[in-house]
Protein backbone atom coordinates (compact mmCIF):
# COMPACT_ATOMS: atom_id res chain seq x y z
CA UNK A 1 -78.92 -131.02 108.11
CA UNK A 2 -77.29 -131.51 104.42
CA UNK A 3 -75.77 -134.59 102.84
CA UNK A 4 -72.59 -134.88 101.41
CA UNK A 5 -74.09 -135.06 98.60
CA UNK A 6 -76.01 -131.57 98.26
CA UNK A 7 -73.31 -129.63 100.26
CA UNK A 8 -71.35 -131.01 97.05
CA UNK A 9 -73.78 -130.35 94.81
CA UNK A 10 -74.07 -126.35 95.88
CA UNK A 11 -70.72 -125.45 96.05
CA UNK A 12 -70.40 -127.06 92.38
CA UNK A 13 -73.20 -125.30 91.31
CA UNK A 14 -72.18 -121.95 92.70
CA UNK A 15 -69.09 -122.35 91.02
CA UNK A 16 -70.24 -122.97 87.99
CA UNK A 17 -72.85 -119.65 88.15
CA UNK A 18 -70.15 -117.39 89.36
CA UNK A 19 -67.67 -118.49 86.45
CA UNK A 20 -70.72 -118.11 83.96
CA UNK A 21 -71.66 -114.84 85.25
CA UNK A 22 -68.47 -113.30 84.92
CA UNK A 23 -68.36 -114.80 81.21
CA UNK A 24 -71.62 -113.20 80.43
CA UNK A 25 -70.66 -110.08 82.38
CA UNK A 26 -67.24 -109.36 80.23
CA UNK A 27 -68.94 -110.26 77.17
CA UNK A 28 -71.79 -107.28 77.23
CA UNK A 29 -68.72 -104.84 79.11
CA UNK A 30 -69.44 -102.33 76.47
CA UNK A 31 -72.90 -101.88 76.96
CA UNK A 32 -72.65 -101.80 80.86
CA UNK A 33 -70.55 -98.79 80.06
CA UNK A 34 -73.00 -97.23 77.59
CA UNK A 35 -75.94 -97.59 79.46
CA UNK A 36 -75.05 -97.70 82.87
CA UNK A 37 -73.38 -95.03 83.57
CA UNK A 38 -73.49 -93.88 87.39
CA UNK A 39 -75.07 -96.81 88.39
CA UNK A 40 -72.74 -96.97 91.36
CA UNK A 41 -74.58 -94.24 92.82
CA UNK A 42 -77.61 -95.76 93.11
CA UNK A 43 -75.84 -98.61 94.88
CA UNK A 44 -74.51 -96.03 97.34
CA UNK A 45 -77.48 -94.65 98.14
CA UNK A 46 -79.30 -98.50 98.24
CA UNK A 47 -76.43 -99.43 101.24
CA UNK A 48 -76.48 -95.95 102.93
CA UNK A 49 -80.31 -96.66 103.54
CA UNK A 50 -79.54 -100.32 104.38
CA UNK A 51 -78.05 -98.99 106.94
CA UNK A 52 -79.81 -95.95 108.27
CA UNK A 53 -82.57 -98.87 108.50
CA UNK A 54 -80.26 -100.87 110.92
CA UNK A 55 -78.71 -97.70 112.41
CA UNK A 56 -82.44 -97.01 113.29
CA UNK A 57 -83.54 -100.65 114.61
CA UNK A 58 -80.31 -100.74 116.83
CA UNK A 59 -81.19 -96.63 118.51
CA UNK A 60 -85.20 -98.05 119.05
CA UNK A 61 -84.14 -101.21 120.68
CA UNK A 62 -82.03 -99.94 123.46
């Protein structure tokens, strides 16, 4: 389905935009703490629907 080639070529480039997103990540650390406060609750809530939504599709299926 791939090549060498682009299966290469990915996994390089995810690399590369992981390590570069954790630069940029620790460099604005104080903001993230100024302005985001209680942001993990929103994620929370985001994966507790997630999965009242599959919780949902597996009940109507059977």
């Amino acid at each position: 389905m791939f090549s060498q080639g682009q299966i290469l070529f990915g996994v390089c480039f995810f690399i590369a935009f992981v390590i570069i997103m954790i630069f940029a990540y620790r460099k604005d650390l104080a903001l993230h703490k100024i302005f985001y406060k209680g942001n993990y609750k929103v994620l929370l809530v985001f994966l507790l629907f997630i999965a009242i939504l599959f919780l949902i599709k597996i009940f109507f299926k059977r």
